[in-house]
Protein backbone atom coordinates (compact mmCIF):
# COMPACT_ATOMS: atom_id res chain seq x y z
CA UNK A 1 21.17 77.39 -91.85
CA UNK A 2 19.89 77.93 -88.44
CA UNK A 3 22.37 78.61 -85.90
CA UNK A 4 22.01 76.47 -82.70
CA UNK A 5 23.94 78.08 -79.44
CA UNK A 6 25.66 76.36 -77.31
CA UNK A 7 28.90 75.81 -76.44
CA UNK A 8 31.66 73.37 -77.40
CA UNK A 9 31.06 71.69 -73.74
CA UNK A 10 28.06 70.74 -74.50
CA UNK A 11 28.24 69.01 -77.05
CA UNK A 12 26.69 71.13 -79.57
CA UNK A 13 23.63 69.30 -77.98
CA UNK A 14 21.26 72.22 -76.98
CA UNK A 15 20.79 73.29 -73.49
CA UNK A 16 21.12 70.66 -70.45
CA UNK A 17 19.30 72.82 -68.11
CA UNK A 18 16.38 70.21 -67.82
CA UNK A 19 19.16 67.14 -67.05
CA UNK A 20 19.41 68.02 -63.02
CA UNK A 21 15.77 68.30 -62.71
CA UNK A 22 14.65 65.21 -64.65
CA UNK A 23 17.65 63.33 -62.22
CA UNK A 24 15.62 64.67 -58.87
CA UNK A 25 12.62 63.41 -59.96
CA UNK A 26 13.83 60.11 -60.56
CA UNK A 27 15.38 59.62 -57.56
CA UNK A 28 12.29 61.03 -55.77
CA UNK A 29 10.33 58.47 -57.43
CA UNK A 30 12.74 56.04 -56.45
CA UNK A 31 12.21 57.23 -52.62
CA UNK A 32 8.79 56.93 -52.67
CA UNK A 33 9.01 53.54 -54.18
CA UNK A 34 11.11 52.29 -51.19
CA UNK A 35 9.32 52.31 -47.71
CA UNK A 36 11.05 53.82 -44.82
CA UNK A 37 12.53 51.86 -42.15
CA UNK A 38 9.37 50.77 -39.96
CA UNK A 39 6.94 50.95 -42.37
CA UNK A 40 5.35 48.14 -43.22
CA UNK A 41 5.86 44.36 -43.08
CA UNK A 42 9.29 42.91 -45.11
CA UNK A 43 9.64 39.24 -45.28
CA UNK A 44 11.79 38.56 -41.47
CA UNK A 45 8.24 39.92 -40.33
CA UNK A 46 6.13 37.36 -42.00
CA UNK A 47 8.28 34.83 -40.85
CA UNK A 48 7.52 35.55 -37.28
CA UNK A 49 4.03 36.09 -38.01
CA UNK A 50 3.54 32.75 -39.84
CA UNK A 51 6.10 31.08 -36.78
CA UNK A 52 4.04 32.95 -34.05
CA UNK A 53 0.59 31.22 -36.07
CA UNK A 54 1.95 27.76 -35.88
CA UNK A 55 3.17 27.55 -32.44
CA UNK A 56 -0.26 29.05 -31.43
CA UNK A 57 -1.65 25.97 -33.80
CA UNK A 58 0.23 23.64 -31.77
CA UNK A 59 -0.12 24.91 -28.75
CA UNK A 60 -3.88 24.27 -29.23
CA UNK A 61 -3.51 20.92 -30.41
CA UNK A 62 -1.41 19.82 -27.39
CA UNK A 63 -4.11 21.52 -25.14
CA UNK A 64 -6.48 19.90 -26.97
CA UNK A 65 -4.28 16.02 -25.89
CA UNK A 66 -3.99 17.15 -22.50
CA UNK A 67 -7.75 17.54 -22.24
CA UNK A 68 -8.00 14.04 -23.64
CA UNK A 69 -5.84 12.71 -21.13
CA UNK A 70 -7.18 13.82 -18.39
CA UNK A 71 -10.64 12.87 -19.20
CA UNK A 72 -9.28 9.05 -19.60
CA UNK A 73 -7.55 9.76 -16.38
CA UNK A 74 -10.67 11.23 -14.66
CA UNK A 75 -12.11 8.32 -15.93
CA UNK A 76 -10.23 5.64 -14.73
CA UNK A 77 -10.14 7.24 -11.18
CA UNK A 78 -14.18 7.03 -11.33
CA UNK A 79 -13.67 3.18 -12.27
CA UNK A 80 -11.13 2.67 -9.38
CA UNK A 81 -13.73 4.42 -6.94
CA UNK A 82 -16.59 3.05 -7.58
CA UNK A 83 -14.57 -0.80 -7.65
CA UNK A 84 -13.14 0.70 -3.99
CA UNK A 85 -16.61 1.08 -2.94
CA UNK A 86 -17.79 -2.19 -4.11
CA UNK A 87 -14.58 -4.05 -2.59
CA UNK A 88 -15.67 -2.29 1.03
CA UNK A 89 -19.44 -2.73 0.87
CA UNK A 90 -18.35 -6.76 0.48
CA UNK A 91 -16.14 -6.27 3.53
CA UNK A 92 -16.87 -7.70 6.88
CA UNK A 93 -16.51 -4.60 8.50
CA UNK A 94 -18.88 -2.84 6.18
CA UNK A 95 -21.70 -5.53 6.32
CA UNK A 96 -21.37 -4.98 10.17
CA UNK A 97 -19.58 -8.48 11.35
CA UNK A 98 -16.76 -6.78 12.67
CA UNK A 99 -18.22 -3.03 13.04
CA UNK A 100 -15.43 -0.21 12.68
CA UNK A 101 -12.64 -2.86 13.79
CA UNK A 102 -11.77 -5.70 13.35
CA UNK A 103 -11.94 -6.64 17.27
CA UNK A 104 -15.45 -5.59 17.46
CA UNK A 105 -18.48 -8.47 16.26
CA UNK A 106 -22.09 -7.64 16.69
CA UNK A 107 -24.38 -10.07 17.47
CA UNK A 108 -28.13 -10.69 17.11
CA UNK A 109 -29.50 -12.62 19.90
CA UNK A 110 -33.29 -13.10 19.73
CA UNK A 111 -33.60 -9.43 18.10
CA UNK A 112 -31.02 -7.87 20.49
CA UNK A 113 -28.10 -6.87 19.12
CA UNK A 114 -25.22 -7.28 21.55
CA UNK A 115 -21.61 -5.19 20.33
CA UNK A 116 -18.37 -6.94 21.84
CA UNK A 117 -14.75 -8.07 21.35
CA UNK A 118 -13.98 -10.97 19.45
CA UNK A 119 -11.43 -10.96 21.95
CA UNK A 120 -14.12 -11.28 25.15
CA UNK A 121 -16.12 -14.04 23.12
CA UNK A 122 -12.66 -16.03 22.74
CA UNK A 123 -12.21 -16.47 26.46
CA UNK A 124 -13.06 -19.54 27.05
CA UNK A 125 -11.68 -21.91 24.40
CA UNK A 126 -14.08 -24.59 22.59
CA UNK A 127 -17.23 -22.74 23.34
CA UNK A 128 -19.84 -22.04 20.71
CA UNK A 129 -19.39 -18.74 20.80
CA UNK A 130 -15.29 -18.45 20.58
CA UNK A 131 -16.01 -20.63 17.25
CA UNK A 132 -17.87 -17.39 16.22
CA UNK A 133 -15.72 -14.76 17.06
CA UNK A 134 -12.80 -17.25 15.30
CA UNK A 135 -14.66 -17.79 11.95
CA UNK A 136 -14.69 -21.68 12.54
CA UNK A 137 -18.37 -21.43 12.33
CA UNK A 138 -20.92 -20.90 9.77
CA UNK A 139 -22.56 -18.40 11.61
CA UNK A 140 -26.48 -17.45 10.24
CA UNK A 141 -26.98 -13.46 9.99
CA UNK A 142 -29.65 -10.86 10.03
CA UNK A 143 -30.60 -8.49 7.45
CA UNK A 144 -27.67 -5.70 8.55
CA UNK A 145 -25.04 -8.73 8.16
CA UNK A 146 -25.23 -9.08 11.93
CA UNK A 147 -24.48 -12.73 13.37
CA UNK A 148 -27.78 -14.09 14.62
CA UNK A 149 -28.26 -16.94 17.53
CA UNK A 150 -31.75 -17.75 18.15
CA UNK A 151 -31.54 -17.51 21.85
CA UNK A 152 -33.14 -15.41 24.91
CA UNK A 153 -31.71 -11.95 24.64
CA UNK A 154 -31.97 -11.46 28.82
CA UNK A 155 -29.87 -14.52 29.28
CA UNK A 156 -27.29 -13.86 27.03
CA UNK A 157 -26.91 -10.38 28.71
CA UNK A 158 -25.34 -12.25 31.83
CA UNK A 159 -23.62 -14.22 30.34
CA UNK A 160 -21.97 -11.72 28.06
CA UNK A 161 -21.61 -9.68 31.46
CA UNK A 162 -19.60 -12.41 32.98
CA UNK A 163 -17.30 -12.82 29.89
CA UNK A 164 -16.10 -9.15 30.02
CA UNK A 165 -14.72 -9.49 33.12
CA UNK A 166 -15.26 -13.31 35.26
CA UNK A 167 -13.39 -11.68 38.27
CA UNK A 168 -16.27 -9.08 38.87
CA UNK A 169 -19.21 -9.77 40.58
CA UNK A 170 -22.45 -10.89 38.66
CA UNK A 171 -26.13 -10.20 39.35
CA UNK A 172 -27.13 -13.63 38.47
CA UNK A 173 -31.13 -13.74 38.09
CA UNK A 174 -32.64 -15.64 41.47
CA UNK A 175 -33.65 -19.45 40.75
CA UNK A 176 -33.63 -19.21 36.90
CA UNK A 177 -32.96 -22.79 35.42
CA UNK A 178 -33.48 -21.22 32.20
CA UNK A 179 -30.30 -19.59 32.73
CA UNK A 180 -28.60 -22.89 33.70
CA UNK A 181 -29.97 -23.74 29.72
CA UNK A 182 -28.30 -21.36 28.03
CA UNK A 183 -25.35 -21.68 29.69
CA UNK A 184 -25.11 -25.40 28.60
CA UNK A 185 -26.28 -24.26 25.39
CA UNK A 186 -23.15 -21.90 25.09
CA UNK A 187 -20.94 -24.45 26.61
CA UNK A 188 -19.93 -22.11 29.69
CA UNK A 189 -21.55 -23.94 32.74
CA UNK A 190 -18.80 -25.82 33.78
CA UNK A 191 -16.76 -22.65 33.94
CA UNK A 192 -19.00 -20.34 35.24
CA UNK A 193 -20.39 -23.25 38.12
CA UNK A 194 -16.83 -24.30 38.39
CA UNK A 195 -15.26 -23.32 42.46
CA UNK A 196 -18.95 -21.77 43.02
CA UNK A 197 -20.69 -23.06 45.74
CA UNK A 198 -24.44 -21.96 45.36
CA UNK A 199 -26.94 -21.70 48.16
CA UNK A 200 -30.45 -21.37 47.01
CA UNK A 201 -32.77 -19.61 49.31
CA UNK A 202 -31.03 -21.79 52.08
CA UNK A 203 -29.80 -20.95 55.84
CA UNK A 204 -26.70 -19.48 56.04
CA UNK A 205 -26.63 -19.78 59.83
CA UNK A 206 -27.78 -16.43 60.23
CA UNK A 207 -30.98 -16.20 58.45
CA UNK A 208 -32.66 -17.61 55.89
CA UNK A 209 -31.63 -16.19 51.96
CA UNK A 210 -33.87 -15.24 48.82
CA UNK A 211 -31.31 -14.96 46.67
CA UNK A 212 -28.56 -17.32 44.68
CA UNK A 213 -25.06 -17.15 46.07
């Protein structure tokens, strides 16, 4: 019979030299196998990744609302403009009855336009041109929006004059009747004439005038 060596240790198994070397290899294999700390993505790191993926998703898609919005709010402030404008342009002080306040009336007179206080026109009460400046008249206008009288511009000049300020002394045009017209046309003679005493190209006493005092 052959005779096997080996010891009583052993088992009677052969030699066990190769055991130690077969164990390293396994648990080099076994080292490779496994990555090293911080190589590599494990599964915490494609949680972020896939939580970092759909917060930038809907961070997009709530840029993408607040876009929305304020294009419907860009667009309602266009609407509420351009309504602003259209509420103004109807105005009176935009179609130039008032001018830039609403003291101030312009007025056409025979082509001349004449800018004043509603205030100076309301003077003298129950005169056609305090029903004006009150808006108890239907007053006629131009093509700027501009109330228009059909009368002699040069007239109306003193007797706007005299309105402004009654107290101050007037230039009143020498022997014009048409003048005494258009202040009966306006309402004002009585006022105006009223505690005048008028002298036309008369003797004073000291010489004879030219003029209407």
């Amino acid at each position: 019979m052959p005779h096997r060596t080996g010891s009583a240790a052993d088992g009677g198994g052969g030699s066990n030299t190769d055991a130690p070397a077969l164990l390293d290899e396994n648990a080099a294999g076994e080292d490779a196998a496994a990555p090293e700390s911080g190589d590599g993505f494990d599964d915490a790191d494609a949680d972020a990744v896939a939580m970092a993926e759909d917060a930038a998703a809907i961070g997009a898609e709530a840029l993408t609302l607040v876009k929305a919005r304020l294009n419907k709010v860009e667009g309602m402030l266009e609407t509420t403009m351009k309504e602003l404008v259209a509420v103004q342009a109807a105005s009176p002080a935009a179609n130039g009855k008032f001018g830039a306040s609403a003291n101030f009336i312009k007025i056409n007179v025979g082509g001349t336009v004449f800018t004043t206080r509603k205030s100076t026109l309301l003077r003298v009460d129950g005169t056609y041109l305090a029903a004006i400046a009150s808006g108890r008249f239907e007053d006629e206008r131009d093509e700027h929006g501009n109330v228009y009288i059909d009368r002699d511009p040069r007239h109306f000049q003193y007797i706007l004059n005299w309105l402004r300020d009654p107290t101050a002394p007037q230039d009143w045009p020498e022997q014009d009747q048409g003048l005494l017209h258009e202040l009966m046309f306006f309402g004002l003679k009585e006022e105006i004439v009223k505690g005048s005493i008028y002298v036309a190209y008369g003797f004073d006493g000291h010489g004879r005038l030219n003029t209407i005092e």
